[in-house]
N, C-alpha and C. Protein backbone atom coordinates (compact mmCIF):
# COMPACT_ATOMS: atom_id res chain seq x y z
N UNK A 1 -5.73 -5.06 26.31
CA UNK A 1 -6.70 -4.78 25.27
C UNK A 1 -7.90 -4.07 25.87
N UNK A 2 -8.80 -3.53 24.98
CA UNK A 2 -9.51 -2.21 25.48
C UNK A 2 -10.76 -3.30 25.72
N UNK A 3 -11.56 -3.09 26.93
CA UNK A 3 -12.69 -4.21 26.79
C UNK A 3 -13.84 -3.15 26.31
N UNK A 4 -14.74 -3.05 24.98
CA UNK A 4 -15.43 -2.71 24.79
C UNK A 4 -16.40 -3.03 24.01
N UNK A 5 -18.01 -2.18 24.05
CA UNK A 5 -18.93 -3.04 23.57
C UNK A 5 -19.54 -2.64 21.95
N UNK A 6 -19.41 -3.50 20.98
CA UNK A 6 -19.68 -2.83 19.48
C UNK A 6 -21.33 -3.35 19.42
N UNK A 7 -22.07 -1.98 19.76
CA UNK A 7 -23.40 -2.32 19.34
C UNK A 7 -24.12 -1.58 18.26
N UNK A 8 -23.29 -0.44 17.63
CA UNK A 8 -23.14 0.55 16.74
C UNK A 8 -22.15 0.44 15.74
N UNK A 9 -22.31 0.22 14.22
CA UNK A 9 -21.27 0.66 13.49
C UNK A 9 -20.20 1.94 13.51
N UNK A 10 -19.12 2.34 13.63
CA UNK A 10 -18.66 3.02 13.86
C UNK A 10 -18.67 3.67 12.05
N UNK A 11 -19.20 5.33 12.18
CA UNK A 11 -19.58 5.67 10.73
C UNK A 11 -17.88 5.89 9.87
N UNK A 12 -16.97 6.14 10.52
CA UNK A 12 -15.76 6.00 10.07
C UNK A 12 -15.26 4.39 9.75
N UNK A 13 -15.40 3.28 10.27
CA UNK A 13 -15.54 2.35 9.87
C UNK A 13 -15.89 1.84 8.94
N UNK A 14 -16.93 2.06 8.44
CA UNK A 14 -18.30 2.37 7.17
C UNK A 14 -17.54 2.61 5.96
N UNK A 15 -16.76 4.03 6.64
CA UNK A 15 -16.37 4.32 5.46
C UNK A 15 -15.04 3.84 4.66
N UNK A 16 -14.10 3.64 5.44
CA UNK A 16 -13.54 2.45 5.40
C UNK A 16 -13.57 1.65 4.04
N UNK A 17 -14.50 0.55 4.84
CA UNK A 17 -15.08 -0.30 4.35
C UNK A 17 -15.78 -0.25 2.29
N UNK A 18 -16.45 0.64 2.77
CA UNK A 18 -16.71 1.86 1.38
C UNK A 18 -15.71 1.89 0.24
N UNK A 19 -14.68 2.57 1.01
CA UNK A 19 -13.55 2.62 0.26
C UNK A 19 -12.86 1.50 -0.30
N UNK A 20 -12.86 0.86 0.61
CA UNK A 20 -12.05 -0.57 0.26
C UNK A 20 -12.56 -0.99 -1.11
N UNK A 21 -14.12 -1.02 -0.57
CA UNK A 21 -14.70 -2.12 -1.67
C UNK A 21 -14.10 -1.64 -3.17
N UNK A 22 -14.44 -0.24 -3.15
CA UNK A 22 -13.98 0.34 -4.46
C UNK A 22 -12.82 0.04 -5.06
N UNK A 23 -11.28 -0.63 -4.04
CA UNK A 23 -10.01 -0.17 -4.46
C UNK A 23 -10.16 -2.12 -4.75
N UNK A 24 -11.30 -2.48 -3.64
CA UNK A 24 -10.92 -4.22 -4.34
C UNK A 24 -11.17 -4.58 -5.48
N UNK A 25 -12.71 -3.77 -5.91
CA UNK A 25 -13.17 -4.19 -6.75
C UNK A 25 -12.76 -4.08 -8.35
N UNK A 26 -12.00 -2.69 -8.35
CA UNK A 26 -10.82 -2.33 -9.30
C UNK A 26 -9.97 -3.54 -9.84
N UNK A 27 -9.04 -3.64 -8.03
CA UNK A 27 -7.96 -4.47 -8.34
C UNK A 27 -8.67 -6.13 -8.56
N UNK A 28 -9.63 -6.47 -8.32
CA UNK A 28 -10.06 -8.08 -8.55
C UNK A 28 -10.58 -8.00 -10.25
N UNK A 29 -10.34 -6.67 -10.92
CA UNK A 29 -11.16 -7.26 -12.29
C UNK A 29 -9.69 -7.23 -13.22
N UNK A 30 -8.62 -7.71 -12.26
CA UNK A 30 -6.95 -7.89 -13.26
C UNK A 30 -7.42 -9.12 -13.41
N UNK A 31 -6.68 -9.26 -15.03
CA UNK A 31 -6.86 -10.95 -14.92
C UNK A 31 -6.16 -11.70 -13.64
N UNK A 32 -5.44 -11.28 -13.36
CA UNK A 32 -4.31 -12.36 -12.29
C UNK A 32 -5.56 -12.75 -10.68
N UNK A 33 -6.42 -11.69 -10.88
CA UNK A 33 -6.98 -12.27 -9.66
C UNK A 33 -8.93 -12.48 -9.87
N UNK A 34 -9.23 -12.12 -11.36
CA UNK A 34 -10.64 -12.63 -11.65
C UNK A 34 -11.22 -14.30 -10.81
N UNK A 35 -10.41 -15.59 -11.07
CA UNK A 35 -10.41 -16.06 -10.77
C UNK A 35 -10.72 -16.47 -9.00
N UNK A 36 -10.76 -15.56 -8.37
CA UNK A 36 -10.92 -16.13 -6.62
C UNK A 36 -12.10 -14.81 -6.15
N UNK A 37 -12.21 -14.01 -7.47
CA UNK A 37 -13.85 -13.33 -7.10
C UNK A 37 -15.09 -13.80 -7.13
N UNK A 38 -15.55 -14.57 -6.47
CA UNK A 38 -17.23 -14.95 -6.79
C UNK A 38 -18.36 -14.15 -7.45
N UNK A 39 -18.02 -13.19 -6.57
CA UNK A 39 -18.94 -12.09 -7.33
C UNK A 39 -18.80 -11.26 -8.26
N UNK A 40 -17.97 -11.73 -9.23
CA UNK A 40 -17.46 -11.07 -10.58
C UNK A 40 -18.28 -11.87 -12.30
N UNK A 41 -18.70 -12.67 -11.42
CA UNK A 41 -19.53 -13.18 -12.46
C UNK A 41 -20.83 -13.27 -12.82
N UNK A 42 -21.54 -13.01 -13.83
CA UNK A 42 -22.53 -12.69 -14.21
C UNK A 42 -23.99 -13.26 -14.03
N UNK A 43 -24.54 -13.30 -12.98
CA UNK A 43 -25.98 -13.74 -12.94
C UNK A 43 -27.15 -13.03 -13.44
N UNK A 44 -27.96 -14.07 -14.12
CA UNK A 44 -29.15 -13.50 -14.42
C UNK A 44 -30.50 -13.77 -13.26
N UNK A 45 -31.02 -12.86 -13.31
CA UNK A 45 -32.77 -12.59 -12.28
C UNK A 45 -33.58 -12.10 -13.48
N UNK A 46 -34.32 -12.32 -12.85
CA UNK A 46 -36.26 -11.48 -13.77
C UNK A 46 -36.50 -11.09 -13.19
N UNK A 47 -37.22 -9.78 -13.63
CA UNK A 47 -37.65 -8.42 -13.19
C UNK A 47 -38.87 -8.38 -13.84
N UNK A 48 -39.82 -7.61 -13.46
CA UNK A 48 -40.92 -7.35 -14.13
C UNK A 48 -41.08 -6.03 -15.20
N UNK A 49 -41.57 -5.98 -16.19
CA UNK A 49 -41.83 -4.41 -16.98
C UNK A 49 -42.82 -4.32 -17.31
N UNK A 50 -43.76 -3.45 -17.58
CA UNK A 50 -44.66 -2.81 -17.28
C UNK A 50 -44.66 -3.01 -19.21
N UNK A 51 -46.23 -3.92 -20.01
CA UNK A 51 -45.98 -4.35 -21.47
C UNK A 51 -47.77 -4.44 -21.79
N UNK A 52 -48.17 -3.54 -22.22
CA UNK A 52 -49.26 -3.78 -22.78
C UNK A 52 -49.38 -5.33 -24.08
N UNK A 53 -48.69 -5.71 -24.04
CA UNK A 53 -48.77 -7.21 -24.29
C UNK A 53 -48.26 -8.12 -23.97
N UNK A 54 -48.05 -7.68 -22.42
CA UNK A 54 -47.69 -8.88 -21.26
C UNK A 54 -48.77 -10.01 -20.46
N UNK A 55 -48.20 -11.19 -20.84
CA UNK A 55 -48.64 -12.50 -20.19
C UNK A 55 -49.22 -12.35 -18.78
N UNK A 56 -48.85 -11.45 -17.84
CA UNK A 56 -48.70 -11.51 -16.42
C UNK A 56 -49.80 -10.28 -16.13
N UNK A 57 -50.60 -10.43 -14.73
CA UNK A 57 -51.17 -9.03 -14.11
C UNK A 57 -50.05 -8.76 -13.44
N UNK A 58 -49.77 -7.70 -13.10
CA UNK A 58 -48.99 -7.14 -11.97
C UNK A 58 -49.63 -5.85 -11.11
N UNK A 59 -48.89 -5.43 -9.88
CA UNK A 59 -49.77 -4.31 -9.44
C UNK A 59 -48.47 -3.20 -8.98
N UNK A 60 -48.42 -1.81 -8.73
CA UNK A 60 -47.38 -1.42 -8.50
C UNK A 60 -47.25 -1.56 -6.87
N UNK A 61 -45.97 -1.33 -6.60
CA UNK A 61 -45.44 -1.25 -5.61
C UNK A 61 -44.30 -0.39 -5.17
N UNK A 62 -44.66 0.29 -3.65
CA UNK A 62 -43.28 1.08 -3.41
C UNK A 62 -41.90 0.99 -3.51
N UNK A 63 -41.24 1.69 -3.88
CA UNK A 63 -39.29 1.27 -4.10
C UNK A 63 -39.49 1.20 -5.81
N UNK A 64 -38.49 1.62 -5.81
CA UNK A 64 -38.31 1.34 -7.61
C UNK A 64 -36.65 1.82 -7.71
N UNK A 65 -35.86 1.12 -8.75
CA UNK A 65 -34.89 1.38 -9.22
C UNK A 65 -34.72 1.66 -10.80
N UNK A 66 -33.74 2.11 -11.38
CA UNK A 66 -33.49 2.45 -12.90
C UNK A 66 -32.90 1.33 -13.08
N UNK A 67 -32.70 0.18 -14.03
CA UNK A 67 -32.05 -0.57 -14.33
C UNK A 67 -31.42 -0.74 -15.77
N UNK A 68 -30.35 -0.77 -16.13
CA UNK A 68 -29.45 -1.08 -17.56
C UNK A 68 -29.74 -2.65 -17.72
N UNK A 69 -29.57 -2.90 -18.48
CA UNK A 69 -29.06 -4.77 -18.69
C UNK A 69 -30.55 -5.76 -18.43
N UNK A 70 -31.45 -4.70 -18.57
CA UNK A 70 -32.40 -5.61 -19.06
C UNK A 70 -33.15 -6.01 -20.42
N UNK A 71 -32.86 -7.46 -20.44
CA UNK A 71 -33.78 -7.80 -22.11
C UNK A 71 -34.84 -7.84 -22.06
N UNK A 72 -34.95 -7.56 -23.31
CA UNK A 72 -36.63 -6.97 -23.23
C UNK A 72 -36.95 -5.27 -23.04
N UNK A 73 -36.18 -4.84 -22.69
CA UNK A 73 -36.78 -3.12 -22.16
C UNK A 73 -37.17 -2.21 -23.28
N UNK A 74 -37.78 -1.28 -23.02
CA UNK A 74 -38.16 -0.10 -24.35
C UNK A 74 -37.08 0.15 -25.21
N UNK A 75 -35.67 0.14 -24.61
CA UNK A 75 -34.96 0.47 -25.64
C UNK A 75 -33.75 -0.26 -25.19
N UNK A 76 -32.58 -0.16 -26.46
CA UNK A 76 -31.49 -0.12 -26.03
C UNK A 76 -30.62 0.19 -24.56
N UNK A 77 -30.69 0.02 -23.99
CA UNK A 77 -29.31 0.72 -23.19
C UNK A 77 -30.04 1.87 -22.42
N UNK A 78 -31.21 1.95 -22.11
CA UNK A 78 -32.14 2.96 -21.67
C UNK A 78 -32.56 3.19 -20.64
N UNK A 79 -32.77 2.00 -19.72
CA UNK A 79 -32.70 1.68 -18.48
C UNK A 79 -34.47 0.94 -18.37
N UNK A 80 -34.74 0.19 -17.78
CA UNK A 80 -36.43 0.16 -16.97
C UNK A 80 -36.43 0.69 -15.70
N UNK A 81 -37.64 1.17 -15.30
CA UNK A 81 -38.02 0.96 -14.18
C UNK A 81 -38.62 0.15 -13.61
N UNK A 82 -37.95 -0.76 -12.56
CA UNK A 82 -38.22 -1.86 -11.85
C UNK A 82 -38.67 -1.91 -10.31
N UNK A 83 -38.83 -2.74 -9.68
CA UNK A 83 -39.02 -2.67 -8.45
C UNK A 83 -37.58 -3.04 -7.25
N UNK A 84 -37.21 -1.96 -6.27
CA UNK A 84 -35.87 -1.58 -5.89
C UNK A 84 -36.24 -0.54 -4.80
N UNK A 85 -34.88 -0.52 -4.27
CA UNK A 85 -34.66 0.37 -3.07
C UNK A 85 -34.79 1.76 -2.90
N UNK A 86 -35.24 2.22 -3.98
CA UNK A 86 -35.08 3.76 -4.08
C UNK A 86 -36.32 4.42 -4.14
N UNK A 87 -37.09 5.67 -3.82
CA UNK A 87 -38.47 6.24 -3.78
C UNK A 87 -38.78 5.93 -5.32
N UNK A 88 -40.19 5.69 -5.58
CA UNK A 88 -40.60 5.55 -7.15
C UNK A 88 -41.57 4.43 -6.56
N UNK A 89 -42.17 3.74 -7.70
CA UNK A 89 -42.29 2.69 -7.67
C UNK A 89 -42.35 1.23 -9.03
N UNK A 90 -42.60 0.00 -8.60
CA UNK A 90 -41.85 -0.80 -9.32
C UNK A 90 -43.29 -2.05 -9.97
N UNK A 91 -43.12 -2.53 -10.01
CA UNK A 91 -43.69 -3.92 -10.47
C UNK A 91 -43.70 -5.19 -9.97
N UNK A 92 -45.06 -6.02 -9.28
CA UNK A 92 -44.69 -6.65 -8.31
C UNK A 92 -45.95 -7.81 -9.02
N UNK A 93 -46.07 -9.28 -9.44
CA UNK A 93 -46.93 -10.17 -10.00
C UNK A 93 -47.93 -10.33 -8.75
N UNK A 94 -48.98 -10.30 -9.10
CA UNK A 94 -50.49 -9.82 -8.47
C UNK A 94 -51.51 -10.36 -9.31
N UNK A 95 -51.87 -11.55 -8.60
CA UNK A 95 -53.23 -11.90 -9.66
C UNK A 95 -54.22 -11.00 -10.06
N UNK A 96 -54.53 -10.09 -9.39
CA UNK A 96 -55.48 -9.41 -9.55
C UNK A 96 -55.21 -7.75 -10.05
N UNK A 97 -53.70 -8.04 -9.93
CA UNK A 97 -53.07 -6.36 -10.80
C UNK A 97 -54.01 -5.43 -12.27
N UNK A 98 -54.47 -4.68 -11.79
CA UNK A 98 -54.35 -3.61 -12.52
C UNK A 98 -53.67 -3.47 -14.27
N UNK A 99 -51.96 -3.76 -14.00
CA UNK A 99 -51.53 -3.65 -15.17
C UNK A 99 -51.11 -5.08 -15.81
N UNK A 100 -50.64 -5.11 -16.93
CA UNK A 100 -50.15 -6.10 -17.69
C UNK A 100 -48.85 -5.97 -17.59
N UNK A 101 -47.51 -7.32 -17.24
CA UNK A 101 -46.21 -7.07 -17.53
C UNK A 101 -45.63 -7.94 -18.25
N UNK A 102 -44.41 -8.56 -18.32
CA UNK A 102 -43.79 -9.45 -19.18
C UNK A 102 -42.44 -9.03 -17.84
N UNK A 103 -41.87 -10.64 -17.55
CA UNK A 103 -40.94 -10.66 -16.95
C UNK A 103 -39.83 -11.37 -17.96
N UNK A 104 -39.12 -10.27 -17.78
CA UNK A 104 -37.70 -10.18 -18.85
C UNK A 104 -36.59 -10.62 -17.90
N UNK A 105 -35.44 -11.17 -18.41
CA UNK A 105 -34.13 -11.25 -17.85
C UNK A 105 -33.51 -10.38 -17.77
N UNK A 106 -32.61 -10.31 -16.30
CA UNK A 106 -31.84 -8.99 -16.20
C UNK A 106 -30.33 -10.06 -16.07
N UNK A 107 -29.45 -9.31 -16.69
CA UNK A 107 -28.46 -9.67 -16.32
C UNK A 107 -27.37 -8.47 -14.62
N UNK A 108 -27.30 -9.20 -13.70
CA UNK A 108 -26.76 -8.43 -13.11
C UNK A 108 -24.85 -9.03 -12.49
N UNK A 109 -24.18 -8.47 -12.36
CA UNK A 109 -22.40 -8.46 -11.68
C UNK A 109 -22.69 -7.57 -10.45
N UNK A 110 -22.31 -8.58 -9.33
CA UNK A 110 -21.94 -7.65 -8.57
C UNK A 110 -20.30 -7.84 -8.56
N UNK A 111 -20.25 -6.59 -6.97
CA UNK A 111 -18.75 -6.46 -7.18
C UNK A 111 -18.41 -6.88 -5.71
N UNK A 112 -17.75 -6.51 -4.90
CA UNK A 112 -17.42 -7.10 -3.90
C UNK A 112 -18.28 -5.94 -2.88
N UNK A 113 -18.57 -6.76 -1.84
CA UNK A 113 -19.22 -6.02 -0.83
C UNK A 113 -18.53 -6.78 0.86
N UNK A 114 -18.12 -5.36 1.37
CA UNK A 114 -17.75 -5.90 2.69
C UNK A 114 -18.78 -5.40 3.71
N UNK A 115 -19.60 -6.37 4.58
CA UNK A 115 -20.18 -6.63 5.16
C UNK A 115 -19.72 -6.57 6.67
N UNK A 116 -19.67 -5.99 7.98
CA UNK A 116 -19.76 -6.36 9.00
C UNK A 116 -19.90 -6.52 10.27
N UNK A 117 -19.77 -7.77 11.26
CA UNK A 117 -20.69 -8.31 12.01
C UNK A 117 -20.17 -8.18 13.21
N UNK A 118 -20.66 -8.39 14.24
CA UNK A 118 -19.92 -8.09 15.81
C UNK A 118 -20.55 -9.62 16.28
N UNK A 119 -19.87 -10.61 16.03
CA UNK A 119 -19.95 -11.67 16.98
C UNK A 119 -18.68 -12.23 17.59
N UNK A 120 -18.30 -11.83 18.64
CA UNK A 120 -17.27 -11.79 19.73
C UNK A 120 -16.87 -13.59 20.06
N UNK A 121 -18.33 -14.26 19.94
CA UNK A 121 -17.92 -15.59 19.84
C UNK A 121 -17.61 -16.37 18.77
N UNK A 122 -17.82 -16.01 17.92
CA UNK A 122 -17.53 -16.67 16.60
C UNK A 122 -16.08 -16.76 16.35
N UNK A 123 -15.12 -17.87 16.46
CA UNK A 123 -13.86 -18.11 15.93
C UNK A 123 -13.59 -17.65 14.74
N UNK A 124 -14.48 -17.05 13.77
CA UNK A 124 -13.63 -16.73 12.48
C UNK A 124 -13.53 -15.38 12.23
N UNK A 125 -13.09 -15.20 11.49
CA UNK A 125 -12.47 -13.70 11.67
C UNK A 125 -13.05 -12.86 10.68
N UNK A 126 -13.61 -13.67 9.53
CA UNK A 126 -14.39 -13.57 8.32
C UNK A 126 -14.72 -14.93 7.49
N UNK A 127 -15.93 -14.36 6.98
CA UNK A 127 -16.22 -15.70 6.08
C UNK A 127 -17.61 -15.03 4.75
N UNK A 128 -17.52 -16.01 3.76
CA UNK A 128 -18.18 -15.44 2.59
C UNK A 128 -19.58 -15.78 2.89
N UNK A 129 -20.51 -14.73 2.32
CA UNK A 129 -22.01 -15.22 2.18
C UNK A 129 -22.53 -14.65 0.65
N UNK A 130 -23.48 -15.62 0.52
CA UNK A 130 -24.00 -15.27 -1.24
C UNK A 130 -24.00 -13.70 -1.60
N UNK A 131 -24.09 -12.72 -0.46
CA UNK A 131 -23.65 -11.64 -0.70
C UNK A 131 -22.71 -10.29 -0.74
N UNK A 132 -22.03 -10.66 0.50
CA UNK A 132 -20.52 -10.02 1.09
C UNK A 132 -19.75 -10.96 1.68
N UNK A 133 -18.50 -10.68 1.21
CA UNK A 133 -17.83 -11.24 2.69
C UNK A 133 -18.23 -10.23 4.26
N UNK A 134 -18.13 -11.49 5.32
CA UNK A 134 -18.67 -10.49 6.36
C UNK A 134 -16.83 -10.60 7.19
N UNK A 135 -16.95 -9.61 8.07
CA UNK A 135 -15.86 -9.19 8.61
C UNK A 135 -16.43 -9.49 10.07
N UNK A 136 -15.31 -9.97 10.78
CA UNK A 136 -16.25 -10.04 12.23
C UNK A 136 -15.71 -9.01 12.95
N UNK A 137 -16.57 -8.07 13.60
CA UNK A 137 -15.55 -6.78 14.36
C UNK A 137 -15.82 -7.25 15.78
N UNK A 138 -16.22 -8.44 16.36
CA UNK A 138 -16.36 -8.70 17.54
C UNK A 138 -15.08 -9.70 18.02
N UNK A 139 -14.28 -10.16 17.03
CA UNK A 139 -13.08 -11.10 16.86
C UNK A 139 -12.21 -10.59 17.52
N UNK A 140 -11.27 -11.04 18.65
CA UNK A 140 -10.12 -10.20 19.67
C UNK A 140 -9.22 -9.83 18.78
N UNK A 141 -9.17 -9.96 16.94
CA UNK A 141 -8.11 -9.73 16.55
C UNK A 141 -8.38 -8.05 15.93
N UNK A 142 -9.60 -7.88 15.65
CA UNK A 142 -9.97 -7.14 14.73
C UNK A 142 -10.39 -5.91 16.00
N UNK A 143 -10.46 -6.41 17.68
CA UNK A 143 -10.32 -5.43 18.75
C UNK A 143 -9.34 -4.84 18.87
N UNK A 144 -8.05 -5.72 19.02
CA UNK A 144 -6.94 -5.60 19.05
C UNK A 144 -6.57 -4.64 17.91
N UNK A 145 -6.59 -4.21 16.49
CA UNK A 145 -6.48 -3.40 15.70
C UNK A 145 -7.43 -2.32 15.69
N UNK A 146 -8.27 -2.20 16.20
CA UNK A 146 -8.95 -1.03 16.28
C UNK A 146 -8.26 -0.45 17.48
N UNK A 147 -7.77 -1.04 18.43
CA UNK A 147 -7.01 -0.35 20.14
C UNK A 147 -5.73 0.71 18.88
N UNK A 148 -4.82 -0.20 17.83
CA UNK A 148 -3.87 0.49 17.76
C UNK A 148 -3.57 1.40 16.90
N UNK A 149 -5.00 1.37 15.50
CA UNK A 149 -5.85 2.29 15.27
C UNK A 149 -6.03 2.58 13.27
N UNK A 150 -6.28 3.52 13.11
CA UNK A 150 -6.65 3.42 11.55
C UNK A 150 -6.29 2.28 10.84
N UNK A 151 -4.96 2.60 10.64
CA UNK A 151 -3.79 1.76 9.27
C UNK A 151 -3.70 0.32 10.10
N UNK A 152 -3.92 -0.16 11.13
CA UNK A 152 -4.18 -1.38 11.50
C UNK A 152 -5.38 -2.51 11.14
N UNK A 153 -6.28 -1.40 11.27
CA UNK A 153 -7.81 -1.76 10.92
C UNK A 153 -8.06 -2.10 9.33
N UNK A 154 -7.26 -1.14 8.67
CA UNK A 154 -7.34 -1.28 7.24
C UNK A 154 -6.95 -2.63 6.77
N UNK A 155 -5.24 -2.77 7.21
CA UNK A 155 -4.64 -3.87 6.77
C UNK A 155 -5.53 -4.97 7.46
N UNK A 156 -6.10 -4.78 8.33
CA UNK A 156 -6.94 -6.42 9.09
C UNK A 156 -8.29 -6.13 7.75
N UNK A 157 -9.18 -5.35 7.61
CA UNK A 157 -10.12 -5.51 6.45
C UNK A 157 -9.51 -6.04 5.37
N UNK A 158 -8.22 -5.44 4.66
CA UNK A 158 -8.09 -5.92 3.67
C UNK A 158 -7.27 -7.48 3.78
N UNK A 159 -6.58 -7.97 4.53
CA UNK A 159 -6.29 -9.32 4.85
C UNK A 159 -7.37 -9.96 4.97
N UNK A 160 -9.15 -9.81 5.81
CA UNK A 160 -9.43 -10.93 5.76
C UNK A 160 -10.15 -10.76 4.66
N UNK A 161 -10.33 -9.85 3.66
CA UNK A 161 -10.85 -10.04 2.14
C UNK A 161 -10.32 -10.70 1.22
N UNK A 162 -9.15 -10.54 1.17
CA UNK A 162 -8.36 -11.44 0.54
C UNK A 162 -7.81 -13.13 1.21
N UNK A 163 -8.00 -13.27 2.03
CA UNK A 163 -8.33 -14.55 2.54
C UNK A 163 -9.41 -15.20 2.30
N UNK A 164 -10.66 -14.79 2.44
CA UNK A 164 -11.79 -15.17 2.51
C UNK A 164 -12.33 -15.25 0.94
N UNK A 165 -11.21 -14.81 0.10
CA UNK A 165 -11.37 -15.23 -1.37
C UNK A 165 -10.54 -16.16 -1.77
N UNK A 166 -9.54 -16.40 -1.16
CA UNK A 166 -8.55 -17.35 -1.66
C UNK A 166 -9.25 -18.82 -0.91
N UNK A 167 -10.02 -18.34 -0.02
CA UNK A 167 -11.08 -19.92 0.57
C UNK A 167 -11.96 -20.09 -0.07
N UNK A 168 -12.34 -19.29 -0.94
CA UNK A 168 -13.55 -19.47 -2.15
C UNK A 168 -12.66 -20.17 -3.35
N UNK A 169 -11.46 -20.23 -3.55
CA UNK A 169 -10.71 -20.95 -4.36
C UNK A 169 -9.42 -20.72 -4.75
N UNK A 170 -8.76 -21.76 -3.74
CA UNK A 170 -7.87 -21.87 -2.94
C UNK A 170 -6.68 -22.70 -3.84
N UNK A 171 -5.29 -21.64 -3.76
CA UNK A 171 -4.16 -22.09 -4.38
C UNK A 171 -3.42 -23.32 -3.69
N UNK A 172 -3.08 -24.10 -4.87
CA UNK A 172 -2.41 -25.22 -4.80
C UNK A 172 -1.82 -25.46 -3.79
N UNK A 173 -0.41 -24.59 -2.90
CA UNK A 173 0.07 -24.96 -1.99
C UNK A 173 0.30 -23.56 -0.94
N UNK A 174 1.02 -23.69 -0.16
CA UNK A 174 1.54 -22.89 0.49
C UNK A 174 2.21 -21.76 0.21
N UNK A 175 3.01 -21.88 -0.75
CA UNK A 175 3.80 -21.17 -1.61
C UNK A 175 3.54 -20.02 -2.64
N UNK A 176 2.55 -20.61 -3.01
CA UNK A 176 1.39 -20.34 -3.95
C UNK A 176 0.34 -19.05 -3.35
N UNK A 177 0.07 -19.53 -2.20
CA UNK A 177 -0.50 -18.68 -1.17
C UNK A 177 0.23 -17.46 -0.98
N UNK A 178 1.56 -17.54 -0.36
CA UNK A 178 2.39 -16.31 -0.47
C UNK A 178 2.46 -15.25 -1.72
N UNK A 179 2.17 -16.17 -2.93
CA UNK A 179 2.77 -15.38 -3.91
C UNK A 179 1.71 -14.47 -4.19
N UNK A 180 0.41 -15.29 -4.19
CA UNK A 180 -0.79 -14.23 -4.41
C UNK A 180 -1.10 -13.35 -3.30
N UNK A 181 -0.72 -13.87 -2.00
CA UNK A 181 -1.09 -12.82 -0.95
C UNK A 181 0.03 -11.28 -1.48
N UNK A 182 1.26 -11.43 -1.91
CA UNK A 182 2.47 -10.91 -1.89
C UNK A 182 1.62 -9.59 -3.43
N UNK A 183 1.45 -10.71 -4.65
CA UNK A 183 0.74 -10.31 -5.43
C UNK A 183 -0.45 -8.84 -5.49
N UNK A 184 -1.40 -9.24 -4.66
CA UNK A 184 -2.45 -8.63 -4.12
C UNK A 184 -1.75 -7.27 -3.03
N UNK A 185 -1.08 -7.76 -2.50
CA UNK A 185 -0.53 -6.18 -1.61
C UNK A 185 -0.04 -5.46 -2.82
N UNK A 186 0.77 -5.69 -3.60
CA UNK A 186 1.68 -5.27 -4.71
C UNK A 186 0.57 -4.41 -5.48
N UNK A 187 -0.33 -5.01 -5.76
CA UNK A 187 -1.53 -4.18 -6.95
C UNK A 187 -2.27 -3.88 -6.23
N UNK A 188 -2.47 -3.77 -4.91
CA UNK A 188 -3.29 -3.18 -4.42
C UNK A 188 -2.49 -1.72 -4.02
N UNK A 189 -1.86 -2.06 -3.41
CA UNK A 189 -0.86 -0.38 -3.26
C UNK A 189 -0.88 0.36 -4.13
N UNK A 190 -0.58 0.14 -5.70
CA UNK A 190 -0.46 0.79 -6.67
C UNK A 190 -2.08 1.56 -7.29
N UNK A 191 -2.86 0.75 -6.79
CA UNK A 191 -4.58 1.62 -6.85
C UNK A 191 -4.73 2.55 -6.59
C-alpha cells in the first residue's frame, strides 16, 4: 500500500463526492429508502426579516442568502433576504439595531451531504453528524482504494453512505441488510 500523507482535499475527490450527493439524494427520496435518511426531514429555524412592525431591533450584517419557505415573508413564494453565506447582507438581533424585525419560521430539508475527514487513527470508516455523514479518507481501507483508483473510491464512498444510514436505522436482521444493500446498488445504478 502507497504510504501517503492527506493534508489537502484532493479537488477530484470533491467532486466525486459532489456528484454522489446528487445521485443519493435523488435515489433516498424513493419511498423504499425515505425511511434510513435523517436528513430528509423537515426542520424548522427562525430567521430574522427586516418588518416595520417588528417586535425586535436588529442590525445588518455581512453574508446574506435568498430564502423560499419562509412564514411570514413579503410574499408568497418570493424568497427573503436573510442572513447567509453569500455577499449581501442579512439580519442579525442587536439591542441597539438600527432596524425593526420580526423573526419568522423557516422551514428548511436538507439533503444528504458527504463530508470528509483524514483521521488515519480513527477505526471507523464513516460515521453520521447532525450534518453529513463524514467519510474517513485517512482509514487503510479508503487508502487502499484510492492506490487502485477512481471506480474503487466511488464504490468505497458510496458503501460507507449507505451503511452509515442503515446505522441511523437499522434493518431487522441480516438478511434484511442484504436486501436493502442489494436494493440500493439496483436504484442506484439506474440514476
Amino acid at each position: 500500500m502507497e504510504d501517503r500523507s492527506i493534508t489537502e482535499t484532493d479537488p477530484k475527490l470533491e467532486s466525486v463526492c459532489k456528484s454522489l450527493e446528487t445521485e443519493i439524494n435523488k435515489l433516498l427520496r424513493d419511498p423504499c429508502f425515505i425511511g434510513v435518511n435523517p436528513f430528509l426531514k423537515t426542520q424548522h429555524n427562525t430567521t430574522l426579516i427586516k418588518s416595520g412592525s417588528g417586535d425586535m431591533k436588529a442590525e445588518a450584517t455581512q453574508g446574506a442568502q435568498t430564502t423560499e419557505g419562509t412564514w411570514g415573508g413579503p410574499g408568497n413564494g418570493q424568497g427573503v433576504e436573510v442572513a447567509g453565506p453569500s455577499p449581501g447582507s442579512g439580519l442579525v438581533e442587536s439591542e441597539n439595531g438600527p432596524e425593526t424585525a420580526v423573526s419568522v419560521i423557516r422551514r428548511v430539508r436538507h439533503g444528504i451531504a458527504i463530508n470528509l475527514k483524514d483521521e488515519p487513527k480513527n477505526p471507523k470508516e464513516s460515521w453520521l453528524t447532525s450534518e453529513a455523514i463524514v467519510v474517513n479518507i485517512g482509514h487503510p481501507i479508503f487508502t487502499k482504494c484510492s492506490v487502485i483508483g477512481h471506480a474503487a473510491e466511488n464504490q468505497h464512498l458510496l458503501r460507507c453512505v449507505f451503511f452509515t444510514l442503515l446505522e441511523y436505522n437499522p434493518p431487522q436482521n441480516f438478511v434484511e441488510t442484504l436486501e436493502k444493500l442489494r436494493e440500493f446498488y439496483l436504484r442506484w445504478s439506474a440514476v
